[in-house]
PDB file of N, CA and C in Angstrom:
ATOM      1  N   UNK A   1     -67.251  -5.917 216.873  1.00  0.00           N
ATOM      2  CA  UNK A   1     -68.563  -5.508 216.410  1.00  0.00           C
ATOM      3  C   UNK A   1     -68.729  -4.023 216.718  1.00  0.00           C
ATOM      4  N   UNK A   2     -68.821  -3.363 215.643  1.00  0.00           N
ATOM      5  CA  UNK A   2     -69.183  -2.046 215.712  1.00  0.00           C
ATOM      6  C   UNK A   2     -70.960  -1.429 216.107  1.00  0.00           C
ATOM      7  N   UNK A   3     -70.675  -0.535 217.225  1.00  0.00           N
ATOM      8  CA  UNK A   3     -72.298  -0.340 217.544  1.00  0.00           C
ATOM      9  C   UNK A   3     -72.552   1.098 216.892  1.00  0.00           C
ATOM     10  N   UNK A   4     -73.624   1.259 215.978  1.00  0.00           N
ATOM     11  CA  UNK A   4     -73.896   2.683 214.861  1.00  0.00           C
ATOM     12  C   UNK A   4     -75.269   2.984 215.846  1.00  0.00           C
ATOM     13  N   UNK A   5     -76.144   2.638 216.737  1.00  0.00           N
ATOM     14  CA  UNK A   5     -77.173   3.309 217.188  1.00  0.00           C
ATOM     15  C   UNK A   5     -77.812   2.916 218.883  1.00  0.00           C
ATOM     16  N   UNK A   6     -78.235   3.023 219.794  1.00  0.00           N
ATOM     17  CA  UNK A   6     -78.800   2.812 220.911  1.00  0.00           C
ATOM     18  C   UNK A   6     -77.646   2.910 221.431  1.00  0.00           C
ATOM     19  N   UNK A   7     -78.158   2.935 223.102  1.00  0.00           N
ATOM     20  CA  UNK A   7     -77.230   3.001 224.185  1.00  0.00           C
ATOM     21  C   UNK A   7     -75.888   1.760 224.299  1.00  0.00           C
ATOM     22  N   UNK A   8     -75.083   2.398 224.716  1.00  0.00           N
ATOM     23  CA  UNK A   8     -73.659   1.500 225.153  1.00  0.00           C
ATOM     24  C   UNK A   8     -74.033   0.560 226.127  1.00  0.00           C
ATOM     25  N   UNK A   9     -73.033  -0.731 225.088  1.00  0.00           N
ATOM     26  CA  UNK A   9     -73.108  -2.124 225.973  1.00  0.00           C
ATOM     27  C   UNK A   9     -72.454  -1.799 227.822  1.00  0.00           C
ATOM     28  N   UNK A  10     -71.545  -1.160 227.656  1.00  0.00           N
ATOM     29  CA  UNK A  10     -71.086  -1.037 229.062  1.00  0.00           C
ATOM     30  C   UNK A  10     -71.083   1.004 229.315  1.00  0.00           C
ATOM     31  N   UNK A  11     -71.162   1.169 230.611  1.00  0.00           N
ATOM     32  CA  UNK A  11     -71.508   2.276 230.965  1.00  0.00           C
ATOM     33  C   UNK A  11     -69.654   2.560 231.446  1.00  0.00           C
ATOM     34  N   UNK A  12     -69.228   3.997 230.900  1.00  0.00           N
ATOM     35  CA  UNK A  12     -67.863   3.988 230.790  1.00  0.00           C
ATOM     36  C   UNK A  12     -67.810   5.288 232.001  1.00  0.00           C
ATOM     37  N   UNK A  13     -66.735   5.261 232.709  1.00  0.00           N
ATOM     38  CA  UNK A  13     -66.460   5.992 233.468  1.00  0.00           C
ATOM     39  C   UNK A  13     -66.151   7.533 233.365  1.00  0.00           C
ATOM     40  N   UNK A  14     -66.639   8.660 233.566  1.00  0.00           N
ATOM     41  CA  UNK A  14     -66.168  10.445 233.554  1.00  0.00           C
ATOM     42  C   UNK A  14     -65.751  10.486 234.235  1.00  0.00           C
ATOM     43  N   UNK A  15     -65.144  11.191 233.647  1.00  0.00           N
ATOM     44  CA  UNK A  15     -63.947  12.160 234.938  1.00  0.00           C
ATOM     45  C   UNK A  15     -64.665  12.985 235.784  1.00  0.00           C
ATOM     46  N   UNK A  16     -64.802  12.784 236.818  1.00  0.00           N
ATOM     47  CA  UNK A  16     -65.175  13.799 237.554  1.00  0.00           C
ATOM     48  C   UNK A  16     -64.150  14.880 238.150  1.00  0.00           C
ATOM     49  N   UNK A  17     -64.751  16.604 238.460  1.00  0.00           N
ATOM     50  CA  UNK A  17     -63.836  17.443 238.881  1.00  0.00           C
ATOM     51  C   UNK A  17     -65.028  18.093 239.753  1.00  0.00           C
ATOM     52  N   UNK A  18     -63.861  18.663 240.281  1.00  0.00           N
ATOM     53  CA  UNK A  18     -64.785  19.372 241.859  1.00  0.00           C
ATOM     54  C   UNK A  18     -65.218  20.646 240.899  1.00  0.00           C
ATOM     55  N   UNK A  19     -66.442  21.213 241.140  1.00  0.00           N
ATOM     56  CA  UNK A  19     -67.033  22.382 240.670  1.00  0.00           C
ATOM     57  C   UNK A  19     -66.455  23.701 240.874  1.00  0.00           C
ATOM     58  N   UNK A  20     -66.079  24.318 240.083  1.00  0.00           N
ATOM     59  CA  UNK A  20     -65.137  25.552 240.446  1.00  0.00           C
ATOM     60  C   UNK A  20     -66.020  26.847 241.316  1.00  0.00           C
ATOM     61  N   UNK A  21     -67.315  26.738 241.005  1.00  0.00           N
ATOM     62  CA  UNK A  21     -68.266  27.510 241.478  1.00  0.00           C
ATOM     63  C   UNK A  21     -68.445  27.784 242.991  1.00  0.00           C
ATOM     64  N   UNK A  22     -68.429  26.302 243.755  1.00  0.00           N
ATOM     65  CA  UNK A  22     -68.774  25.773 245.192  1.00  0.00           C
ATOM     66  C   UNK A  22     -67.416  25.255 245.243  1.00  0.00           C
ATOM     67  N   UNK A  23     -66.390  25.101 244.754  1.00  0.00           N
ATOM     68  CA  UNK A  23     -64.821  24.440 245.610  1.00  0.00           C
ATOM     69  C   UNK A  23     -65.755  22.997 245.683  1.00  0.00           C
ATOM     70  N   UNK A  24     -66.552  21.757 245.138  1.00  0.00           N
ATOM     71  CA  UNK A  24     -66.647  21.045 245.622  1.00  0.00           C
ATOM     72  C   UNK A  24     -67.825  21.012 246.574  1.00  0.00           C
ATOM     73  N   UNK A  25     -68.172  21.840 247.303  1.00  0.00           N
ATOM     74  CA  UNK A  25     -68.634  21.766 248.522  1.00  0.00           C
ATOM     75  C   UNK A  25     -70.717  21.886 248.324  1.00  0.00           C
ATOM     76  N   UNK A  26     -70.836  22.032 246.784  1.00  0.00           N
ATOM     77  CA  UNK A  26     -72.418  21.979 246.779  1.00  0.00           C
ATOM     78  C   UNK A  26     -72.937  23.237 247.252  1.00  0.00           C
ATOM     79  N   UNK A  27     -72.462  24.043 247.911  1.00  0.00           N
ATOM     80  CA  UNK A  27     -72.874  25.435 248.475  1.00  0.00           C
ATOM     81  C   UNK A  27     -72.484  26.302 248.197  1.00  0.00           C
ATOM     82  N   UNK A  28     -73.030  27.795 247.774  1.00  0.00           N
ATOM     83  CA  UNK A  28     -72.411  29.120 247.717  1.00  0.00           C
ATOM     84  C   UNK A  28     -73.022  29.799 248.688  1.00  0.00           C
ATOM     85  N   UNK A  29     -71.857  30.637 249.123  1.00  0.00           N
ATOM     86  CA  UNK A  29     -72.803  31.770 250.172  1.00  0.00           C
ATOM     87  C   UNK A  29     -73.381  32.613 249.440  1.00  0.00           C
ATOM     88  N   UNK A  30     -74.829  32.653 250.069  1.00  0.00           N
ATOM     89  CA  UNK A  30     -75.332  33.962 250.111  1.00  0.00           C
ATOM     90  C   UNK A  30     -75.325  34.922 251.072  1.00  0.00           C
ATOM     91  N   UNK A  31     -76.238  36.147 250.674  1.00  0.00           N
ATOM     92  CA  UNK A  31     -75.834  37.720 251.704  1.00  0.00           C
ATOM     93  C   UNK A  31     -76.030  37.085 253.124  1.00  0.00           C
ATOM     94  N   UNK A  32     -77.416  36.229 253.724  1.00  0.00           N
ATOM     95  CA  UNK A  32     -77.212  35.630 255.091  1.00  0.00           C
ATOM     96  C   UNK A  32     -77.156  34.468 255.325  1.00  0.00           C
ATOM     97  N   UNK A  33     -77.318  33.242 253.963  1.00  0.00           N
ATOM     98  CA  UNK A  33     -76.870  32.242 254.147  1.00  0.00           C
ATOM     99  C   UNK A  33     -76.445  31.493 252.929  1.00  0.00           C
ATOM    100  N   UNK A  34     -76.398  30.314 253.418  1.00  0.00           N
ATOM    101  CA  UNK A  34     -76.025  29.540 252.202  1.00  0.00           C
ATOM    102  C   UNK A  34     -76.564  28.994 251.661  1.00  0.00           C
ATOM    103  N   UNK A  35     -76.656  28.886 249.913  1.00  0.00           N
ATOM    104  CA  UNK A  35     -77.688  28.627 249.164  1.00  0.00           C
ATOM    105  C   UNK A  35     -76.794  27.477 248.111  1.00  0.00           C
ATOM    106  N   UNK A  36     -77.740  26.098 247.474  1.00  0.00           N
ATOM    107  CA  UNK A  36     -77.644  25.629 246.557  1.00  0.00           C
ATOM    108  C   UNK A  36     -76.841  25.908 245.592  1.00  0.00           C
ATOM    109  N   UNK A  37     -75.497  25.537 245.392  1.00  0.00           N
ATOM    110  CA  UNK A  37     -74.892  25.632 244.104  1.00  0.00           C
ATOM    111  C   UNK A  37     -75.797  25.209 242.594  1.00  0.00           C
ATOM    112  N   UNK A  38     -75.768  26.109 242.110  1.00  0.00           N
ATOM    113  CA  UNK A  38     -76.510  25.954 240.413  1.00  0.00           C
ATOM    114  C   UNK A  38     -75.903  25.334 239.460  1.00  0.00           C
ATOM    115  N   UNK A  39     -74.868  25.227 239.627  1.00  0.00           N
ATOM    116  CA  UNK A  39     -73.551  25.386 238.865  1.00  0.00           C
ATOM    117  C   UNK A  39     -74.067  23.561 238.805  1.00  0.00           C
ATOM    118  N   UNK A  40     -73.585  22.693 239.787  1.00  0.00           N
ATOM    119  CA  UNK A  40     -73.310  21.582 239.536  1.00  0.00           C
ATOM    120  C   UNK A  40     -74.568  20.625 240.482  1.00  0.00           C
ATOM    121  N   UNK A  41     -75.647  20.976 240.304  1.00  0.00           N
ATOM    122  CA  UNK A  41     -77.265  21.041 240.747  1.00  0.00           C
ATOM    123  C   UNK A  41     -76.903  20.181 242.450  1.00  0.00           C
ATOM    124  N   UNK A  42     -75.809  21.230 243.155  1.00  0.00           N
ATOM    125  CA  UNK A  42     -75.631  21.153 244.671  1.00  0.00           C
ATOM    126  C   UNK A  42     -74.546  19.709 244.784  1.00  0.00           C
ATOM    127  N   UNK A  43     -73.894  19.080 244.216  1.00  0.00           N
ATOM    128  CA  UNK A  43     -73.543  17.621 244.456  1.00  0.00           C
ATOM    129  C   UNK A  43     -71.917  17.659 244.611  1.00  0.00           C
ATOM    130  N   UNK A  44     -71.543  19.320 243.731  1.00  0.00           N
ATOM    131  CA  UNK A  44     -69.976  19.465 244.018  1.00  0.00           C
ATOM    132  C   UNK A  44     -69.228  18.986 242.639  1.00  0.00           C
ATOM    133  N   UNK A  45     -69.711  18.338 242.154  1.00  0.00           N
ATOM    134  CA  UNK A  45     -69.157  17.465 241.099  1.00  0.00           C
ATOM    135  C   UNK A  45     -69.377  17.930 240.179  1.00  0.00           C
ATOM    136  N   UNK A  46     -68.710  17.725 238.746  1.00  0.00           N
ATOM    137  CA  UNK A  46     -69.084  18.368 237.469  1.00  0.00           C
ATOM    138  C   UNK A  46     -68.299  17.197 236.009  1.00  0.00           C
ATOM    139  N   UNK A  47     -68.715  17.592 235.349  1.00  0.00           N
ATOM    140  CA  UNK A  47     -68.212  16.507 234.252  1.00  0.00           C
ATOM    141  C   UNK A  47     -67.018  16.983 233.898  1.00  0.00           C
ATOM    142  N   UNK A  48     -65.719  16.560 233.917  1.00  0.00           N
ATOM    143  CA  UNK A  48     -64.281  16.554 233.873  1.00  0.00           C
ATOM    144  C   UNK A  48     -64.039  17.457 232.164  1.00  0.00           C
ATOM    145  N   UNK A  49     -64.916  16.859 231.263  1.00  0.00           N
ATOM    146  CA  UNK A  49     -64.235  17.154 229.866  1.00  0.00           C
ATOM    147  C   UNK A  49     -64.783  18.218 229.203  1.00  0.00           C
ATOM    148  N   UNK A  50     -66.445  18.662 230.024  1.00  0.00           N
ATOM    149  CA  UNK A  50     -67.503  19.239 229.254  1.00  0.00           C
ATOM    150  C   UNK A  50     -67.625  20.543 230.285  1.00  0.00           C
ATOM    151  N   UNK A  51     -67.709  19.908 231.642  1.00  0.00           N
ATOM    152  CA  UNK A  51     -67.233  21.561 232.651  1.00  0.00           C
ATOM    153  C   UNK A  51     -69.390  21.786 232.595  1.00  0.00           C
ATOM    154  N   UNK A  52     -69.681  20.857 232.442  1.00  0.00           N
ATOM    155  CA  UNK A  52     -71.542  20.581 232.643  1.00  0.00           C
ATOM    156  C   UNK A  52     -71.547  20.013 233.999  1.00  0.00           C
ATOM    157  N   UNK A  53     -72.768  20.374 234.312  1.00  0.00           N
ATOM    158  CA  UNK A  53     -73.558  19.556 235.543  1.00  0.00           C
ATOM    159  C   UNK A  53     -74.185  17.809 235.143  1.00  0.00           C
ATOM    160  N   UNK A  54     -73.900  17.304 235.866  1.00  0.00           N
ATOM    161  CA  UNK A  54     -74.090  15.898 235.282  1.00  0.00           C
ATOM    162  C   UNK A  54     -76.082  15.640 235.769  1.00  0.00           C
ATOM    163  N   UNK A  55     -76.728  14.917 234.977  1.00  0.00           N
ATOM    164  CA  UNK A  55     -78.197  14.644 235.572  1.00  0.00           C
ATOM    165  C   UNK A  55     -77.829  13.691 236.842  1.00  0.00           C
ATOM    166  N   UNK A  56     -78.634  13.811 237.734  1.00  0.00           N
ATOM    167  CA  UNK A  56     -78.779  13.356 239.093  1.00  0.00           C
ATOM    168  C   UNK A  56     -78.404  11.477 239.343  1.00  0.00           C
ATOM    169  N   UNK A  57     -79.097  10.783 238.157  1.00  0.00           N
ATOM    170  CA  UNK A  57     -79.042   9.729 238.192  1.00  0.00           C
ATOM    171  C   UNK A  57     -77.669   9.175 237.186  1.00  0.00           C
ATOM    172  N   UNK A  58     -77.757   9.873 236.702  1.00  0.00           N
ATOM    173  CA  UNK A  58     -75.596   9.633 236.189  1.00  0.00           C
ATOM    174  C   UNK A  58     -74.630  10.337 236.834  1.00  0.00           C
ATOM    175  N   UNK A  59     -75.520  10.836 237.710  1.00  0.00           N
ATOM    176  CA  UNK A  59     -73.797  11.304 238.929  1.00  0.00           C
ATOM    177  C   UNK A  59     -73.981  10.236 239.710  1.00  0.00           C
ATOM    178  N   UNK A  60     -74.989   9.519 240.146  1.00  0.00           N
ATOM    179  CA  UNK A  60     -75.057   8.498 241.440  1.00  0.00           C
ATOM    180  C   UNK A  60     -74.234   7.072 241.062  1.00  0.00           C
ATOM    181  N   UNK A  61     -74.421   6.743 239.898  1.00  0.00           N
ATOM    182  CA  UNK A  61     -73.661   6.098 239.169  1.00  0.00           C
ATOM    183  C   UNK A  61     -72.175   6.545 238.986  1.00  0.00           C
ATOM    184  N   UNK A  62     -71.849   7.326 238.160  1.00  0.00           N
ATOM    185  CA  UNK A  62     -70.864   8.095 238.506  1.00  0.00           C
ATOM    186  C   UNK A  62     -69.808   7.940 239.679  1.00  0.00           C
ATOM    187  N   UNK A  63     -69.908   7.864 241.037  1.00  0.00           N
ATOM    188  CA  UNK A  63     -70.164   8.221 241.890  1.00  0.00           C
ATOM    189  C   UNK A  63     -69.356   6.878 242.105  1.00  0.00           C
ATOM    190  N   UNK A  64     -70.693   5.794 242.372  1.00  0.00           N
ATOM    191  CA  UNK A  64     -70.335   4.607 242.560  1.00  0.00           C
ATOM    192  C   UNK A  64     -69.363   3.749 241.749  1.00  0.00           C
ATOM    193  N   UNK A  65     -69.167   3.813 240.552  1.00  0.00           N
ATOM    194  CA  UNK A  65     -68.127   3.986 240.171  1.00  0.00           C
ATOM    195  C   UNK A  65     -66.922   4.190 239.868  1.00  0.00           C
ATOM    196  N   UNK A  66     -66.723   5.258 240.536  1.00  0.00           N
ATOM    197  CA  UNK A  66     -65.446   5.870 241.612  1.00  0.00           C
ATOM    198  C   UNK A  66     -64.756   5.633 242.605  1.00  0.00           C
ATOM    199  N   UNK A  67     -65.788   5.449 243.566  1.00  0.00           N
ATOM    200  CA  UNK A  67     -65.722   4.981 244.224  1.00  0.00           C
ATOM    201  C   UNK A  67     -65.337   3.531 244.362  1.00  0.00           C
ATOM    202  N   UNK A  68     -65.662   2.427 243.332  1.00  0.00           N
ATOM    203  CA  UNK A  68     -65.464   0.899 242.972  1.00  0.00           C
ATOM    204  C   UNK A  68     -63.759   0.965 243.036  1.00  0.00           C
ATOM    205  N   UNK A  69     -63.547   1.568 241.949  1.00  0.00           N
ATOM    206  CA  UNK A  69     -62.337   2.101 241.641  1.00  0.00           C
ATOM    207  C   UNK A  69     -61.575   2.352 243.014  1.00  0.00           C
ATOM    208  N   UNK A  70     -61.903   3.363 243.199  1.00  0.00           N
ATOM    209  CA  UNK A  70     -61.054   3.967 244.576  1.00  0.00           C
ATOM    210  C   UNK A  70     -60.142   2.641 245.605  1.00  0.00           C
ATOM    211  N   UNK A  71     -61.893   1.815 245.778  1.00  0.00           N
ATOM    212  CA  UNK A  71     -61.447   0.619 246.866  1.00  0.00           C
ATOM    213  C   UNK A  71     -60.571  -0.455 245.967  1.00  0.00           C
ATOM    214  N   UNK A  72     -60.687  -0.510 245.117  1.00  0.00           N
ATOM    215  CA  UNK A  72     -59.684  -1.828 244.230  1.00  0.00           C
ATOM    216  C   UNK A  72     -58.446  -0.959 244.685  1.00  0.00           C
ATOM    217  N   UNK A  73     -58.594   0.391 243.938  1.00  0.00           N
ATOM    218  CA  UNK A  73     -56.819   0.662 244.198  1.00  0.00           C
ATOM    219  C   UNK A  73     -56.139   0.908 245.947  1.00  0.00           C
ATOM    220  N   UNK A  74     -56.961   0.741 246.505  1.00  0.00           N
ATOM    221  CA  UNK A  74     -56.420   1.130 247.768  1.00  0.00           C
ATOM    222  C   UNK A  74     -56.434  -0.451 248.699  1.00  0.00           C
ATOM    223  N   UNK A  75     -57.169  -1.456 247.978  1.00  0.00           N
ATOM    224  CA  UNK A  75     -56.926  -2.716 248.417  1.00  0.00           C
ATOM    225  C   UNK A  75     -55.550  -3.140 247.495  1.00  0.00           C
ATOM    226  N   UNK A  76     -55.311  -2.781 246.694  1.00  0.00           N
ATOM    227  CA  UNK A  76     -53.975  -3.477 245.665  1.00  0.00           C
ATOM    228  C   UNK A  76     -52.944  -2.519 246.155  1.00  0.00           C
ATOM    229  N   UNK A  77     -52.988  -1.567 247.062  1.00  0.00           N
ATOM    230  CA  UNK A  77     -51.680  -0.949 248.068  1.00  0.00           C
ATOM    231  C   UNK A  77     -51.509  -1.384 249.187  1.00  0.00           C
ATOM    232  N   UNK A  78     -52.955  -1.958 249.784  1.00  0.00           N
ATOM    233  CA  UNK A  78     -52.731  -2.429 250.774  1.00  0.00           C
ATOM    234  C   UNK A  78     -52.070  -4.200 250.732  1.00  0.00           C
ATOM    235  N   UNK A  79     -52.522  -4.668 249.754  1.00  0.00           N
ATOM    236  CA  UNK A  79     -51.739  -5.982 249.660  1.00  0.00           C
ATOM    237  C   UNK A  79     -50.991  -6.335 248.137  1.00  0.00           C
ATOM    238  N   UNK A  80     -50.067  -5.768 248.452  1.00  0.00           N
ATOM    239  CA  UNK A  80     -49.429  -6.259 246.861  1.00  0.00           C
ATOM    240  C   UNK A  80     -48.714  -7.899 246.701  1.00  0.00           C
ATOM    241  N   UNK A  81     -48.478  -7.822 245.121  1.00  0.00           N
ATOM    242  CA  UNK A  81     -48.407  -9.195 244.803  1.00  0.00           C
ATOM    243  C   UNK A  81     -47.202  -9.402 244.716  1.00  0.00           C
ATOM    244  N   UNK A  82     -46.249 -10.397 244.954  1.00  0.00           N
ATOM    245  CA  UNK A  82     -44.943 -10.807 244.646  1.00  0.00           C
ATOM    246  C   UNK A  82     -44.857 -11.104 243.194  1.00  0.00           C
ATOM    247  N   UNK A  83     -43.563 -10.527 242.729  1.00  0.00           N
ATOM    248  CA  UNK A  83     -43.616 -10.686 241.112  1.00  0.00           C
ATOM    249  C   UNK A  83     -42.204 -10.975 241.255  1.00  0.00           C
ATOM    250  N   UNK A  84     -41.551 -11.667 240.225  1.00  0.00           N
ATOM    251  CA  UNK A  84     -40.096 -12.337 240.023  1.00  0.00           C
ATOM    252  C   UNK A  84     -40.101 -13.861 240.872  1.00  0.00           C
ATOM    253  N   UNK A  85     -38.804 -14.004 240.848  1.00  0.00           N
ATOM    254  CA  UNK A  85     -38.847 -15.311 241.447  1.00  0.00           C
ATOM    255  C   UNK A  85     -39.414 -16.050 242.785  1.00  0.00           C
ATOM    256  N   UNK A  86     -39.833 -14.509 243.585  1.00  0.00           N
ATOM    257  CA  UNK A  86     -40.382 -14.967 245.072  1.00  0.00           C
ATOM    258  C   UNK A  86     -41.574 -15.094 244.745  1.00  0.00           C
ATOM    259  N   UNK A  87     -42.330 -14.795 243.520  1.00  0.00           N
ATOM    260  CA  UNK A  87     -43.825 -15.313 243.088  1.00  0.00           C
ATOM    261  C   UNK A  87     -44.200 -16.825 243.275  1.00  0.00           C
ATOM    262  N   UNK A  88     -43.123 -17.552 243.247  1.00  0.00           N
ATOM    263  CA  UNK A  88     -43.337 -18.944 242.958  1.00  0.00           C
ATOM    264  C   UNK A  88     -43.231 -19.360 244.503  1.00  0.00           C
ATOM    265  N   UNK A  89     -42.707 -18.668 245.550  1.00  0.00           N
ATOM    266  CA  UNK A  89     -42.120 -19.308 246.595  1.00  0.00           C
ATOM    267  C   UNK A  89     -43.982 -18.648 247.194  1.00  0.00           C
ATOM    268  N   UNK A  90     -44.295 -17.663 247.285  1.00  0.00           N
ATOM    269  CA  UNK A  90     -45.490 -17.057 248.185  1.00  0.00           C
ATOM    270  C   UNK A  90     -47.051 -17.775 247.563  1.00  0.00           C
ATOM    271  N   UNK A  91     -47.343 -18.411 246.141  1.00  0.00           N
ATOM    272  CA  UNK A  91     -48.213 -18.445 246.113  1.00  0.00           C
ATOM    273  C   UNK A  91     -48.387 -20.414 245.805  1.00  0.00           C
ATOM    274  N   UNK A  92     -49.136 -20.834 246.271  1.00  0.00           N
ATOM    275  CA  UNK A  92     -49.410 -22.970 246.490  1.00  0.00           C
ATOM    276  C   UNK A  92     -49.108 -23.181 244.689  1.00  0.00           C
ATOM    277  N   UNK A  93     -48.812 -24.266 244.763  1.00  0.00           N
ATOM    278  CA  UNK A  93     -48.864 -24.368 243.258  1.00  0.00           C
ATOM    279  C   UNK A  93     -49.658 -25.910 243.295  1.00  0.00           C
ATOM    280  N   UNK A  94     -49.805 -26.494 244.779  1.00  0.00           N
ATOM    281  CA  UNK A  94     -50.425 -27.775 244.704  1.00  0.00           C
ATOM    282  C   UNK A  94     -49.428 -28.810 244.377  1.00  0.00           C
ATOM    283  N   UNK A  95     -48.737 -29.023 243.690  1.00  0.00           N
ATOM    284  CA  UNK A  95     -47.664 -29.875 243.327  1.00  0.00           C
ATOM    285  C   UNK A  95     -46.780 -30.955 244.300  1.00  0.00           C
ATOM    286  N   UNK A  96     -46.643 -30.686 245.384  1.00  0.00           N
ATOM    287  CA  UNK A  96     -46.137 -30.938 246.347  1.00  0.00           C
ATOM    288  C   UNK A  96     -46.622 -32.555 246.942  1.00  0.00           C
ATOM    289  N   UNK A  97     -46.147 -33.365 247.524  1.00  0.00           N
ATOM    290  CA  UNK A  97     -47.294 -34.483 248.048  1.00  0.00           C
ATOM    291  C   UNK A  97     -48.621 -34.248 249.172  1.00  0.00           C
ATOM    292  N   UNK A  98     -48.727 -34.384 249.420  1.00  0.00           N
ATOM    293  CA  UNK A  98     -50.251 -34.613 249.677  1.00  0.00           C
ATOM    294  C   UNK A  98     -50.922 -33.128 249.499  1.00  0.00           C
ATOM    295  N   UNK A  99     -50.711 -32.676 247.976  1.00  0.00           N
ATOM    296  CA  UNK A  99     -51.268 -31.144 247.467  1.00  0.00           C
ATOM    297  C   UNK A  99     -50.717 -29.993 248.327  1.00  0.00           C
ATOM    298  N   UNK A 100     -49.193 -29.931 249.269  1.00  0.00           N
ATOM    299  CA  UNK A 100     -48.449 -29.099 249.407  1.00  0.00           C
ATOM    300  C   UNK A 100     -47.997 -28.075 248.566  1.00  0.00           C
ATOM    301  N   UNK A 101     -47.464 -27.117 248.480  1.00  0.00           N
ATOM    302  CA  UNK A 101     -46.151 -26.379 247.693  1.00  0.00           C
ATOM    303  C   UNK A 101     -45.348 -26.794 247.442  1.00  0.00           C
ATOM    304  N   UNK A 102     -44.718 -27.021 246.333  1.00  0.00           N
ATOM    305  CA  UNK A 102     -43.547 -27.715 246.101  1.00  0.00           C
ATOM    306  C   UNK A 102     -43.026 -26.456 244.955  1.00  0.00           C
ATOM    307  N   UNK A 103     -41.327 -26.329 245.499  1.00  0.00           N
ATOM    308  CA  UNK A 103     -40.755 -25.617 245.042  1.00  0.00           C
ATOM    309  C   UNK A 103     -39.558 -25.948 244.692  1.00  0.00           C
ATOM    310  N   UNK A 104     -39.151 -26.917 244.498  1.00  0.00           N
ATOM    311  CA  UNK A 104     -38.269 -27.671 244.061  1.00  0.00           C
ATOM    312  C   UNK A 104     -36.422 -27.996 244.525  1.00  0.00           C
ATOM    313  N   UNK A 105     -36.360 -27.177 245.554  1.00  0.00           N
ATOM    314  CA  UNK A 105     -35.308 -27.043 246.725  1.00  0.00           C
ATOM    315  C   UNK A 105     -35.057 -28.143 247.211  1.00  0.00           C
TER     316      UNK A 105
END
């Protein structure tokens, strides 16, 4: 199903890039201190494709997002899955008598 008008069924992920303005960091120095980056309205972040400041409430999203991301991939390094024939030996298949593993050995 093709959508021709209103907002998207699912909210799709930007690239985010660190702000070239502030290195990231939301701050530029000024002559005695440090002042608000303009550039990327202080948050560090900037839209990956457009090199814009993102509005406040689609960077927080944004954000979280990324972050979602981040933890899936760093939980799927921390426990990976057996693939090939030791797949069958590491995961229950129930089969077994009294709903053991059974692997056919």
């Amino acid at each position: 199903m093709k959508k021709s008008h209103g907002p998207d069924f699912k909210r799709r992920m930007i690239r985010l890039t660190e702000c070239p303005a502030c290195k990231g960091r939301g701050v530029v120095q000024g002559v005695f201190h440090e002042l608000e980056c303009g550039s990327c309205s202080a948050s560090g972040w900037i839209d990956g494709w457009t090199c814009q400041a993102l509005p406040l409430d689609v960077l927080a999203a944004q954000l979280g997002m990324n972050l979602r991301a981040a933890k899936k991939q760093i939980n799927e390094l921390k426990h990976p899955r057996a693939t090939g024939p030791e797949a069958s030996y590491q995961e229950g298949n129930r089969l077994g008598a009294g709903g053991i593993n059974y692997t056919g050995d």
